[in-house]
C-alpha atoms as a PDB file:
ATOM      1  CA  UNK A   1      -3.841  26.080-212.256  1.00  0.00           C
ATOM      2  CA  UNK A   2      -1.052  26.260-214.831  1.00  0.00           C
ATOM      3  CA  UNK A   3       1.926  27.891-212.847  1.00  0.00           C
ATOM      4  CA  UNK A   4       2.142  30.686-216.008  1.00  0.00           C
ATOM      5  CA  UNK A   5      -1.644  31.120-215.457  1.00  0.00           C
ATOM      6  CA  UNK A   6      -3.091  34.216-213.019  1.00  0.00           C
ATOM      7  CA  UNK A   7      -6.762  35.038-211.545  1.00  0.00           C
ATOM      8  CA  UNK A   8      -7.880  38.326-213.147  1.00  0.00           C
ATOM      9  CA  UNK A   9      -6.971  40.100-209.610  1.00  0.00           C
ATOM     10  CA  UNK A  10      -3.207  38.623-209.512  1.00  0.00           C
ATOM     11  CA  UNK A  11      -2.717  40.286-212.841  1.00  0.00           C
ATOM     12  CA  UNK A  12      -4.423  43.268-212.234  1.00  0.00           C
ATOM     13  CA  UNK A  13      -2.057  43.617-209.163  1.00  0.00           C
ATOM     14  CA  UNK A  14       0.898  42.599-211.155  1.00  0.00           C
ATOM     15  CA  UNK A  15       0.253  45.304-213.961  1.00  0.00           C
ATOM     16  CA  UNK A  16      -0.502  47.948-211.330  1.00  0.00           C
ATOM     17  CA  UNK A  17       3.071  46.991-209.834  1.00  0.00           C
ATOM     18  CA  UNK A  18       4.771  47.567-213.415  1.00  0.00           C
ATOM     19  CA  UNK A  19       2.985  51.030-214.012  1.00  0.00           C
ATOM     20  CA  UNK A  20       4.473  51.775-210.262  1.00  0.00           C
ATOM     21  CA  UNK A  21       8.094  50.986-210.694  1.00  0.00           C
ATOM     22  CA  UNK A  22       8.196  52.604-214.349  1.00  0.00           C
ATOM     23  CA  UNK A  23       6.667  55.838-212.711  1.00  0.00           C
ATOM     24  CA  UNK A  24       4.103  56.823-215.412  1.00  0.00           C
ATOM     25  CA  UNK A  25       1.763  59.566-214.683  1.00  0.00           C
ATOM     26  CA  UNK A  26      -2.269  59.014-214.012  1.00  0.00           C
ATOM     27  CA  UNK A  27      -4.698  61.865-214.524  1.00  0.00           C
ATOM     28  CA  UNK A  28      -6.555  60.922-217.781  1.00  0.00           C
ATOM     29  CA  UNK A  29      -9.399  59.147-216.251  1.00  0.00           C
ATOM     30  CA  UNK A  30      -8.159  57.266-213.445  1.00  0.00           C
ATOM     31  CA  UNK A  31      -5.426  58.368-210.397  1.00  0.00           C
ATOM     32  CA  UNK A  32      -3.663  55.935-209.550  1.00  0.00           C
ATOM     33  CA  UNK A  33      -1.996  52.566-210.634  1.00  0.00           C
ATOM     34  CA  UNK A  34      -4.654  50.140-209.581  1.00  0.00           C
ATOM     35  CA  UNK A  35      -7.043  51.910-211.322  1.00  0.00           C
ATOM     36  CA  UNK A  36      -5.155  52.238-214.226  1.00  0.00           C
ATOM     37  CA  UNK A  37      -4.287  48.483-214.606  1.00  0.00           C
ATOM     38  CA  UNK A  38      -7.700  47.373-213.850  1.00  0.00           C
ATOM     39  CA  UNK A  39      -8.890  49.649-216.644  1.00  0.00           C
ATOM     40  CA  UNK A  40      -6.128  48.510-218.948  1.00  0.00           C
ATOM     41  CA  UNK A  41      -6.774  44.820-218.206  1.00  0.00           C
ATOM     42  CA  UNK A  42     -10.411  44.410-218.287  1.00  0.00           C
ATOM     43  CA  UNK A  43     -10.312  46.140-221.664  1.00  0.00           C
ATOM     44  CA  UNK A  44      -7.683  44.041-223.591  1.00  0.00           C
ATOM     45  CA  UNK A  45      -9.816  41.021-221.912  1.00  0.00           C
ATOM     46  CA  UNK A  46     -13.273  42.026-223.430  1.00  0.00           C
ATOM     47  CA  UNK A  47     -14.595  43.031-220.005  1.00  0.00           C
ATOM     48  CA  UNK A  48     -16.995  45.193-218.823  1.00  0.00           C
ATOM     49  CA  UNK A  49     -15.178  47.896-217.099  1.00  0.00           C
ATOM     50  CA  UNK A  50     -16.913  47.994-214.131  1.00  0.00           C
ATOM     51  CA  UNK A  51     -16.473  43.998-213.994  1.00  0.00           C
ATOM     52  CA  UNK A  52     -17.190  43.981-209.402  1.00  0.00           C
ATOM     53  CA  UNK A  53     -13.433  42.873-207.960  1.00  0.00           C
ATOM     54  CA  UNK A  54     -15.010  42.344-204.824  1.00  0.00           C
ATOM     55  CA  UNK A  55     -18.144  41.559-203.364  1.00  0.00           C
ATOM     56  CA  UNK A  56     -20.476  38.247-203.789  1.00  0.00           C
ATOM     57  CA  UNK A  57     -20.464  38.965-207.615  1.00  0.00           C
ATOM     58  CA  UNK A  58     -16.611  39.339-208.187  1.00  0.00           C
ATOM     59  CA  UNK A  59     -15.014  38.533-211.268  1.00  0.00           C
ATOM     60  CA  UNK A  60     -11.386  38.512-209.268  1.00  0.00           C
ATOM     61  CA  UNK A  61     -10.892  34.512-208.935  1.00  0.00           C
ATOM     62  CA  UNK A  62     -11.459  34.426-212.872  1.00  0.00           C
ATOM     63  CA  UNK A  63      -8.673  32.512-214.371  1.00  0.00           C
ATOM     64  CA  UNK A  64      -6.579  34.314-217.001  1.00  0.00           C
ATOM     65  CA  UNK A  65      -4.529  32.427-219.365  1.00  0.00           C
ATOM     66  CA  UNK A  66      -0.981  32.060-221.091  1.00  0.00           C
ATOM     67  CA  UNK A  67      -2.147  33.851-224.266  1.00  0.00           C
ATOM     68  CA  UNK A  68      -4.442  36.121-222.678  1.00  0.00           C
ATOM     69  CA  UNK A  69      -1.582  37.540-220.244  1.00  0.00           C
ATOM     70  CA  UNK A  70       0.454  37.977-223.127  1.00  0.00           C
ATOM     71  CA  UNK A  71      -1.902  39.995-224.710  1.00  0.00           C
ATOM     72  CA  UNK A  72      -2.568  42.320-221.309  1.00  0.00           C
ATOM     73  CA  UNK A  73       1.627  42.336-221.070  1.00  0.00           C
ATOM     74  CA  UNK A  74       1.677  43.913-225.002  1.00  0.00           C
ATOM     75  CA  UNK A  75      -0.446  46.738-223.950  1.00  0.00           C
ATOM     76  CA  UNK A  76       1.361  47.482-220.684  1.00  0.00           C
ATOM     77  CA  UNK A  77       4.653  47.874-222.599  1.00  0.00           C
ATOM     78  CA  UNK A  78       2.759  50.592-225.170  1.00  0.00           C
ATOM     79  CA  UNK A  79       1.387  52.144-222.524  1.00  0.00           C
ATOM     80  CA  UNK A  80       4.806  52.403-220.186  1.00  0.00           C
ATOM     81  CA  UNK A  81       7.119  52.632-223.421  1.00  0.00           C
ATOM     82  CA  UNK A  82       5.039  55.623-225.091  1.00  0.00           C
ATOM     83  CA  UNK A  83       3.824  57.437-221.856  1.00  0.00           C
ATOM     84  CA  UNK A  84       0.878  57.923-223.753  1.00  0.00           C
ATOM     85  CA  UNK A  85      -2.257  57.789-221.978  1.00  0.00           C
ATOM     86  CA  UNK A  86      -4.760  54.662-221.131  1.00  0.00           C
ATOM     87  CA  UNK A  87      -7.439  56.459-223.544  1.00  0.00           C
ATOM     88  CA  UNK A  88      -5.409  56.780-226.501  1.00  0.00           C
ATOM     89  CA  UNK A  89      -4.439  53.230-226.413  1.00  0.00           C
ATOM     90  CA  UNK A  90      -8.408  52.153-225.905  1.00  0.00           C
ATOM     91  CA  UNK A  91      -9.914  54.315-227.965  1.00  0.00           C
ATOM     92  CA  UNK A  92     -11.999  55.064-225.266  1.00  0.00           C
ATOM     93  CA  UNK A  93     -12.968  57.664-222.250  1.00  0.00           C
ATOM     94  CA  UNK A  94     -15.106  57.660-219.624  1.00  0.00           C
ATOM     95  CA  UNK A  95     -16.988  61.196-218.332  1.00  0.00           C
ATOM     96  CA  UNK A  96     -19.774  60.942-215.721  1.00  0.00           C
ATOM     97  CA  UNK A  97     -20.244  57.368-217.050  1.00  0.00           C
ATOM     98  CA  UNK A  98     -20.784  58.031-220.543  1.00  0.00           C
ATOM     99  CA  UNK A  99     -18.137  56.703-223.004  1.00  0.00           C
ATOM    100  CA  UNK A 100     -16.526  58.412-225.517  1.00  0.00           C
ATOM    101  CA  UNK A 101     -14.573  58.126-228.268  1.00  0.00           C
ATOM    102  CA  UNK A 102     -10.909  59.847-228.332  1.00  0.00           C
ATOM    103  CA  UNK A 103      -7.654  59.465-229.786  1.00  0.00           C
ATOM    104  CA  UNK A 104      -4.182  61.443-230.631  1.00  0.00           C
ATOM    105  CA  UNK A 105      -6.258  64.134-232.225  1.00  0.00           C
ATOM    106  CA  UNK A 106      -8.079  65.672-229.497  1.00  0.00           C
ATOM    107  CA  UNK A 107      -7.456  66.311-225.754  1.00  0.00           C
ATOM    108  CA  UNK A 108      -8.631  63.207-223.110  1.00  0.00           C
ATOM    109  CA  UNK A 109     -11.980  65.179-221.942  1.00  0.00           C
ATOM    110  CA  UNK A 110     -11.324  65.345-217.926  1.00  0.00           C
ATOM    111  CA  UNK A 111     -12.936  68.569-217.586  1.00  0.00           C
ATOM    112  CA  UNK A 112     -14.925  69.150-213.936  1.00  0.00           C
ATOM    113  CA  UNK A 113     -17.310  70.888-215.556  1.00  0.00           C
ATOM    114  CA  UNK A 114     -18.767  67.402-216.425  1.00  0.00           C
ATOM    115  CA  UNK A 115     -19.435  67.389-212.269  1.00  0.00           C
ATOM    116  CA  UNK A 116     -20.727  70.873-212.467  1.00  0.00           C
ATOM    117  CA  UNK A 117     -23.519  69.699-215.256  1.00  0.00           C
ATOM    118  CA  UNK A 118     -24.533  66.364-213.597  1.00  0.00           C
ATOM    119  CA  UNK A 119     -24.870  67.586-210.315  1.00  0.00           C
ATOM    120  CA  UNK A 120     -26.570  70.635-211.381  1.00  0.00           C
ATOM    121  CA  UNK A 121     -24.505  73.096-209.132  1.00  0.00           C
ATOM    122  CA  UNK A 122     -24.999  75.737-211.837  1.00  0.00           C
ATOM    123  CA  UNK A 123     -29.016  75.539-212.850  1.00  0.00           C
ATOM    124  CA  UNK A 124     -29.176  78.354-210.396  1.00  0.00           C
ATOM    125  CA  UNK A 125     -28.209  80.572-213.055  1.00  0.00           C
ATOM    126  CA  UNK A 126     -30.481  78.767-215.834  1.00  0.00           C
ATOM    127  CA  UNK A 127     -33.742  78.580-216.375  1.00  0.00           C
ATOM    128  CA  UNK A 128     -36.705  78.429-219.362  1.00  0.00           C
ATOM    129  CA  UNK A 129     -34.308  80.892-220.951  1.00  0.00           C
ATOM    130  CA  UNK A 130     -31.938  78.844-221.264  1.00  0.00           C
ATOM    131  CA  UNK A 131     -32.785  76.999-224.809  1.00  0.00           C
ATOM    132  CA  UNK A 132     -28.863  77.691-226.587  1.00  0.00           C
ATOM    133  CA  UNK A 133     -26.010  76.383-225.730  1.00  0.00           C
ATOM    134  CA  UNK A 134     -22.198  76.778-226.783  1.00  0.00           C
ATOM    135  CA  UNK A 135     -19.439  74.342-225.881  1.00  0.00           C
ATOM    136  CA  UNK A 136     -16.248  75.969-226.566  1.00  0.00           C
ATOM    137  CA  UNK A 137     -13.255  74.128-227.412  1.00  0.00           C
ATOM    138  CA  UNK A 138     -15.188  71.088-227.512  1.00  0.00           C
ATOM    139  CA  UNK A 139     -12.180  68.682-228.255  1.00  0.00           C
ATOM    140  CA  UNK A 140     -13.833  65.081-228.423  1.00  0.00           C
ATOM    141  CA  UNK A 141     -17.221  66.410-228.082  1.00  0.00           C
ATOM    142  CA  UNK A 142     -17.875  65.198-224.607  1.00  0.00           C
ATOM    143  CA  UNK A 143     -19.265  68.308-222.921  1.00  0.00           C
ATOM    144  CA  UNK A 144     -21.663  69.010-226.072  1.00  0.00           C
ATOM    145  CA  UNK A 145     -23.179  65.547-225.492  1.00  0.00           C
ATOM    146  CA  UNK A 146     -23.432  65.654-221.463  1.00  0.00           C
ATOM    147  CA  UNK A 147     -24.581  69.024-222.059  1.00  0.00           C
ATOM    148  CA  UNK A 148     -27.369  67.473-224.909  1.00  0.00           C
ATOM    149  CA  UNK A 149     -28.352  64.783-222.331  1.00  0.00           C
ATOM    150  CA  UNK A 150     -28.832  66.699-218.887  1.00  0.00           C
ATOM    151  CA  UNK A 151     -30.735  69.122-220.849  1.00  0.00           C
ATOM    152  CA  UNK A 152     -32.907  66.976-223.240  1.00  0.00           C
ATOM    153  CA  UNK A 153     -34.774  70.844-224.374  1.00  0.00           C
ATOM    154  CA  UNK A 154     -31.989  72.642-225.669  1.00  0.00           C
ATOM    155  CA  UNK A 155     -30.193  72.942-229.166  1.00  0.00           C
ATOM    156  CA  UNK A 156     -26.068  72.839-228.471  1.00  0.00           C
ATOM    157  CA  UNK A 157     -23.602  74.135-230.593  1.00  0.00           C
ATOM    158  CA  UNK A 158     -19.951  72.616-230.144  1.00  0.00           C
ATOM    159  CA  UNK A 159     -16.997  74.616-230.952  1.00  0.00           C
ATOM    160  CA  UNK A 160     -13.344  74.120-232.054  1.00  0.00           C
ATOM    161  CA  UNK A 161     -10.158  75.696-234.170  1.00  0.00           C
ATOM    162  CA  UNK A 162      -9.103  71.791-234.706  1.00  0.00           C
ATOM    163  CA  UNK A 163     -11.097  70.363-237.839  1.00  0.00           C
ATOM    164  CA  UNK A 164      -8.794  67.091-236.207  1.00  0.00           C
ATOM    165  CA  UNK A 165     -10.668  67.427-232.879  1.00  0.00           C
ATOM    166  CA  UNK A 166     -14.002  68.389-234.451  1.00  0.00           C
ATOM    167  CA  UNK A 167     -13.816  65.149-236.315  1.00  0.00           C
ATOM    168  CA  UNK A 168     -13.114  62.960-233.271  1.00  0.00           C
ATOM    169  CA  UNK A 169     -16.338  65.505-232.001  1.00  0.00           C
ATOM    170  CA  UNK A 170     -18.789  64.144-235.054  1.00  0.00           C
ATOM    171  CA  UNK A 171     -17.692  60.530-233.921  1.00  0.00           C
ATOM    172  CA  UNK A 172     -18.882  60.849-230.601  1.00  0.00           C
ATOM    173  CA  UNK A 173     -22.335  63.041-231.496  1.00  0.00           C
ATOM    174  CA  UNK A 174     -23.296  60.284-233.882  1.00  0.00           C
ATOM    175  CA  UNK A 175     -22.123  57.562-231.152  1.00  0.00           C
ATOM    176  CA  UNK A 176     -24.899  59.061-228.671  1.00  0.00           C
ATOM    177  CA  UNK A 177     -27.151  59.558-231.651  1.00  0.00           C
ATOM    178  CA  UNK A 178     -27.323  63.500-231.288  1.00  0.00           C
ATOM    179  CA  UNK A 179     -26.869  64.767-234.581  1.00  0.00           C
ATOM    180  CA  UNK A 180     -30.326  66.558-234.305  1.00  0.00           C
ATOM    181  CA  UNK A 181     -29.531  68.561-231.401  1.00  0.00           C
ATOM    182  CA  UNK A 182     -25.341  69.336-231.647  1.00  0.00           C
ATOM    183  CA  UNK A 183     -24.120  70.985-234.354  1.00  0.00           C
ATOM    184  CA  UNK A 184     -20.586  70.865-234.403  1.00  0.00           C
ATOM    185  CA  UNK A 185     -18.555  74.603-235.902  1.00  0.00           C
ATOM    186  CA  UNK A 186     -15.253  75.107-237.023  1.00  0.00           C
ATOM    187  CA  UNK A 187     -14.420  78.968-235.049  1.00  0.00           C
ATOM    188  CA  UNK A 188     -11.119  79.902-233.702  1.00  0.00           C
ATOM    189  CA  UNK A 189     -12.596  81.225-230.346  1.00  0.00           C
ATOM    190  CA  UNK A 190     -15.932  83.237-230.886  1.00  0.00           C
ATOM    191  CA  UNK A 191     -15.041  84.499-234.382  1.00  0.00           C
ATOM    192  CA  UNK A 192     -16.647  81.956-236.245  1.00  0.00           C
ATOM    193  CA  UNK A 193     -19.808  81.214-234.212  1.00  0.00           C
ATOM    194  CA  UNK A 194     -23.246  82.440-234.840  1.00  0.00           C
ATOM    195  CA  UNK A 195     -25.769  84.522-232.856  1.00  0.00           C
ATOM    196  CA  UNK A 196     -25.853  84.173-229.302  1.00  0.00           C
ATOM    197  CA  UNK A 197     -26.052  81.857-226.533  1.00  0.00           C
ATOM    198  CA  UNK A 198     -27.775  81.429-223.054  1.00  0.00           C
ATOM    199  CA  UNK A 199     -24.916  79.684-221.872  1.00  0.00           C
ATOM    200  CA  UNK A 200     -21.731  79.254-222.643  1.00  0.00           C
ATOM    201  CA  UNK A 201     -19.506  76.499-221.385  1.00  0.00           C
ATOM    202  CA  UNK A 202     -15.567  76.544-222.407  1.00  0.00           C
ATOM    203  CA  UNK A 203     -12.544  74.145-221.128  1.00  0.00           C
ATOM    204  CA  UNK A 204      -9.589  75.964-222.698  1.00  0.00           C
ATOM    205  CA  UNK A 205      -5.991  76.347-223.176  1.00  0.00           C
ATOM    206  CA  UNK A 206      -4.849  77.310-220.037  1.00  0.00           C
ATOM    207  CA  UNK A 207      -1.157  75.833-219.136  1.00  0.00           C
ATOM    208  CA  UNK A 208       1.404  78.648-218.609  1.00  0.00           C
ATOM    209  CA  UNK A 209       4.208  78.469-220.607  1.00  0.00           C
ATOM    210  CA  UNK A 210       6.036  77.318-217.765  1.00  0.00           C
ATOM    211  CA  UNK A 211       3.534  74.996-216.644  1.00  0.00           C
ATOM    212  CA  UNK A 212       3.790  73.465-220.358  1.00  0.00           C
ATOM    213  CA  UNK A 213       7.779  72.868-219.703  1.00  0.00           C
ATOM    214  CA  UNK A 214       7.120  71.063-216.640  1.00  0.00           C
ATOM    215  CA  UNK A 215       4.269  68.400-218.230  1.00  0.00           C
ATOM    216  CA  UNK A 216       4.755  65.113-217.916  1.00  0.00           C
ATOM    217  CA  UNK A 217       4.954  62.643-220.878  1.00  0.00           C
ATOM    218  CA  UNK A 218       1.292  61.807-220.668  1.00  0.00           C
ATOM    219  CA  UNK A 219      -0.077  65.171-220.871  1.00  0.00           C
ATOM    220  CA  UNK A 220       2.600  66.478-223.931  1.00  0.00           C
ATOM    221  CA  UNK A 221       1.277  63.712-226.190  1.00  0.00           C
ATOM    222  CA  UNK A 222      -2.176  65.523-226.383  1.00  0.00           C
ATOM    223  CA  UNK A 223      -2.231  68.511-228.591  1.00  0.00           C
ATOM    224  CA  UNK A 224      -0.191  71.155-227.510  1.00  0.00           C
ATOM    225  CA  UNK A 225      -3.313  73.602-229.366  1.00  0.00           C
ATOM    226  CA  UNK A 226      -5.449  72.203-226.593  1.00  0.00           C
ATOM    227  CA  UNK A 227      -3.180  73.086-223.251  1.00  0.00           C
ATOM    228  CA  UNK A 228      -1.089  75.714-224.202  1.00  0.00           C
ATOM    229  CA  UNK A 229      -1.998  79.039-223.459  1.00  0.00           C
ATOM    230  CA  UNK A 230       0.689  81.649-223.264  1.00  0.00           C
ATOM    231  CA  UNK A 231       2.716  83.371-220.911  1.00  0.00           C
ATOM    232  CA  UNK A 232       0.455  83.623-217.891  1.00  0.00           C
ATOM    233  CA  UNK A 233      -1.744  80.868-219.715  1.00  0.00           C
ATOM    234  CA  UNK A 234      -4.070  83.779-220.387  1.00  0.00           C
ATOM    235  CA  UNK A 235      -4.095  84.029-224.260  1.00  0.00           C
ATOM    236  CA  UNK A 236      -7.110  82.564-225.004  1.00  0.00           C
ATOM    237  CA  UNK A 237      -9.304  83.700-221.853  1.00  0.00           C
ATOM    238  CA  UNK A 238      -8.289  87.211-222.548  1.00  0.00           C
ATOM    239  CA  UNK A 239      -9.657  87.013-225.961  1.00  0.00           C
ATOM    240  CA  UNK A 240     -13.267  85.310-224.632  1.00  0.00           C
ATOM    241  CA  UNK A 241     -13.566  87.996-221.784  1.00  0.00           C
ATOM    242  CA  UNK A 242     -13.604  90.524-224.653  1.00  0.00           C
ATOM    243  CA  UNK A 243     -15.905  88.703-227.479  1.00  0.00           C
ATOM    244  CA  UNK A 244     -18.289  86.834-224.912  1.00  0.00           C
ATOM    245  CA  UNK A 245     -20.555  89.908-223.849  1.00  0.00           C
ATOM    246  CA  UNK A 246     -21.541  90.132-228.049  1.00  0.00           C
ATOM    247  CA  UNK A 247     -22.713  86.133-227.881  1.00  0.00           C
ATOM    248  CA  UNK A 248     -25.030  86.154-224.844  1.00  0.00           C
ATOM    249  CA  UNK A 249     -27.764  86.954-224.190  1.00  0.00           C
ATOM    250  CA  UNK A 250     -29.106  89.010-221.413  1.00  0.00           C
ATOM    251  CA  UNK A 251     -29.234  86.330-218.743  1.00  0.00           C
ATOM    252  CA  UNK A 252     -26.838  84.340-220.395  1.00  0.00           C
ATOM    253  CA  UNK A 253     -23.820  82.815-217.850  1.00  0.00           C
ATOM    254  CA  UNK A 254     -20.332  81.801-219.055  1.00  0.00           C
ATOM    255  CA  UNK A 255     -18.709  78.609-217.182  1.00  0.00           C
ATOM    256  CA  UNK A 256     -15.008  78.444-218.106  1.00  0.00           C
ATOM    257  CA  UNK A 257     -12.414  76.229-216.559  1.00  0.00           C
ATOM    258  CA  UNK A 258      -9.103  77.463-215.582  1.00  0.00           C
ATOM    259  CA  UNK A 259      -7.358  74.340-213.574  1.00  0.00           C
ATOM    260  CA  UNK A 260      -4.189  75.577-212.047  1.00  0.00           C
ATOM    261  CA  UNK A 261      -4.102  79.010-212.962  1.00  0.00           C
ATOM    262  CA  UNK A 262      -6.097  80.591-210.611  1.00  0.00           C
ATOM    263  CA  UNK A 263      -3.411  82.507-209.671  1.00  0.00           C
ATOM    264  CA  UNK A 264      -2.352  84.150-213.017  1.00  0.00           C
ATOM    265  CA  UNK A 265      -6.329  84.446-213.702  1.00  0.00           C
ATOM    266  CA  UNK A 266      -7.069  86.682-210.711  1.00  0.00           C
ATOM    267  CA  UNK A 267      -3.407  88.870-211.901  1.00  0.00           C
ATOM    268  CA  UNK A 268      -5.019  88.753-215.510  1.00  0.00           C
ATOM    269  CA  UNK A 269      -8.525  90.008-214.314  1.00  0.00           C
ATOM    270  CA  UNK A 270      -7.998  91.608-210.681  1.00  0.00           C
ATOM    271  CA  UNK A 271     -11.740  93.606-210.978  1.00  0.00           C
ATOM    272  CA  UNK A 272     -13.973  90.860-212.816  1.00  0.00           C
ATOM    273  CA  UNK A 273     -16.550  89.774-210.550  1.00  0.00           C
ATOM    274  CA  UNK A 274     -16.724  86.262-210.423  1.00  0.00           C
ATOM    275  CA  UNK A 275     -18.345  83.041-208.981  1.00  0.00           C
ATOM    276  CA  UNK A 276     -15.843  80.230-208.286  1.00  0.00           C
ATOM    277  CA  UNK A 277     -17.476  76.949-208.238  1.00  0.00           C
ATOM    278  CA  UNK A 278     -17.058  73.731-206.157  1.00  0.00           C
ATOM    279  CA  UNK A 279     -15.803  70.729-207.566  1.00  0.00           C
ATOM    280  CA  UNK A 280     -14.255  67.339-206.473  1.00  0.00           C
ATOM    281  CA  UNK A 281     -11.041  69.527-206.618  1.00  0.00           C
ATOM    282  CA  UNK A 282     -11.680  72.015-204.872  1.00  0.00           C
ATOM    283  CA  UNK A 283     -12.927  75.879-205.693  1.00  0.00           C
ATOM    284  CA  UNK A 284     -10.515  77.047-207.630  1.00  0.00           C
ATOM    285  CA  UNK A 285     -10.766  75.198-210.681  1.00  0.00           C
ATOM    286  CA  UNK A 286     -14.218  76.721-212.190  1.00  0.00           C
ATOM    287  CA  UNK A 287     -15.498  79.532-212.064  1.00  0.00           C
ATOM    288  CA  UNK A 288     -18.970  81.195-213.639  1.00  0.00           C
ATOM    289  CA  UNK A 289     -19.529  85.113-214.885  1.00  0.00           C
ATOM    290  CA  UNK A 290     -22.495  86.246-215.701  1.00  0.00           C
ATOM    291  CA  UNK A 291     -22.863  88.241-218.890  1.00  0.00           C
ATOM    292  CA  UNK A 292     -23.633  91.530-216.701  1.00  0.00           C
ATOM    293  CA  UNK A 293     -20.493  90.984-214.823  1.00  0.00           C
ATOM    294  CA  UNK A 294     -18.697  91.268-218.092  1.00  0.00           C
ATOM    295  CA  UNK A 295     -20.152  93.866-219.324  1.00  0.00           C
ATOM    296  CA  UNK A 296     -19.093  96.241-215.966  1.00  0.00           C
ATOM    297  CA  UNK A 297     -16.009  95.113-215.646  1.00  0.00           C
ATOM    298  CA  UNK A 298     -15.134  95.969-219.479  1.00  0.00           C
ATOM    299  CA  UNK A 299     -17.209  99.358-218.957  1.00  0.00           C
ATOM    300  CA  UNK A 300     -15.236  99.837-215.910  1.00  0.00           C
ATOM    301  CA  UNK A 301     -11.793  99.917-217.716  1.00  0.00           C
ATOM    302  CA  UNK A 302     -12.718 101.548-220.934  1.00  0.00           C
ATOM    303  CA  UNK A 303     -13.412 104.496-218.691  1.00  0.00           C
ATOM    304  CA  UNK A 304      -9.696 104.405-217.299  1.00  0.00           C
ATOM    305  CA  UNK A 305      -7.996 102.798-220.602  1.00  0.00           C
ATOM    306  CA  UNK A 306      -9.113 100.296-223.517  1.00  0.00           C
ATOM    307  CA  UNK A 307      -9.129  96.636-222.545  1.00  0.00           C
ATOM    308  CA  UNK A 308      -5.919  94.976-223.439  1.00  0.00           C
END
């Protein structure tokens, strides 16, 4: 073997080693380096990326050479020079297996209520009711199109203030040929969506403004319209809490994702009755209300003071 020359699993290890020492941050799809330099150097090789390393099928031995390591050491310079993450630099995201499009103009998707919809940890709250669905704050569109595919019945609607991110959306409803089922709305929150829902489903800007000073590189070169949520990181959820009640329906369930902020969402909302849900990170990430839980809990303090 040409002394310049690598096997696939030498460079993989030598990548991962780079993204070590130059201390960039993982969380957009994979969590640590060797994931991270597999996925960057099976994709600037034309690989499949779930090419087996190991087993009686492995790829690892394959020989990599001069100008093909050159190529993998280009996109490990953009990727440790720019801190921006893996997906912007492919083009491409992964959620419960299904690939999606993304770039600069909308948020990676990572959201665990992907988990929540595949493993189908909240279809004890659906049912042959359940026939409209809202994905709010849509981003890239991911969580419409799961949402389209687990339930192959329903008619989604996929909502976003970005006309940026909404056009990444369209990109990725066409990809999965879903045009028929997703329609994709321009609405800052609830204000510009239609009629009501059976189930709403929302990943939104949630960082604290603290939070948001302490980000690293990776996560400031998304859109700060897509993290950023206030003070407490609050802002947006305390708007939803208000409008959602008007765009449900009777039975209808709202899942919303808070990450972090669990803390400044039980301050924000000490009364709300709410269902936290499991998820590969724990139970304090997601959490479900139920349209009748929102509609006590607002009853509750307009009979002491009007809802902030």
């Amino acid at each position: 073997m040409n002394a310049a020359a690598r096997t696939l699993v030498e460079l993989i290890d030598e990548a991962a080693d780079q993204l070590t020492k130059a201390d960039v941050t993982f969380g957009h799809g994979t969590h640590n380096a060797f994931d991270e330099a597999a996925w960057l150097v099976l994709w600037r090789l034309g690989l499949p990326l779930d090419s087996p390393l190991d087993g009686p099928d492995s790829i690892a031995d394959q020989t990599v050479d001069v100008a093909q390591r050159s190529q993998v050491q280009d996109l490990l310079r953009r990727r440790i020079e720019t801190r921006k993450p893996a997906a912007y630099l492919t083009r491409e995201a992964w959620l419960q297996g299904v690939p999606f499009y993304v770039d600069e103009r909308a948020i990676v998707p990572r959201s665990f209520i992907a988990e929540l919809l595949a493993d189908g940890s909240i279809d004890l709250w659906l049912g042959e009711h359940t026939q409209k669905v809202l994905d709010l704050c849509t981003g890239n569109g991911s969580m419409a199109v799961l949402a389209a595919m687990v339930w192959p019945d329903v008619a989604v609607d996929a909502a976003d203030i970005s006309t940026d991110a909404l056009a990444v959306a369209r990109i990725n409803v066409e990809r999965h040929a879903l045009g028929a089922r997703i329609r994709l709305i321009e609405s800052d929150g609830l204000h510009g969506v239609p009629g009501t829902y059976d189930l709403i489903l929302c990943n939104p800007p949630y960082v604290s403004a603290h939070s948001m000073t302490t980000l690293p590189a990776e996560y400031r070169a998304e859109p700060v319209l897509a993290l950023a949520g206030g003070a407490d990181g609050m802002d947006f959820v305390r708007q939803l809490l208000r409008d959602a009640p008007a765009h449900m329906t009777p039975d209808a369930v709202l899942v919303l994702e808070i990450g972090n902020e669990r803390h400044h969402f039980e301050t924000a909302f000490p009364t709300l009755e709410v269902v936290w849900l499991e998820t590969s990170a724990g139970e304090d990430q997601v959490l479900l209300l139920t349209r009748d839980a929102l509609q006590s809990w607002r009853e509750a303090l307009n009979a002491h003071k009007p809802i902030p």
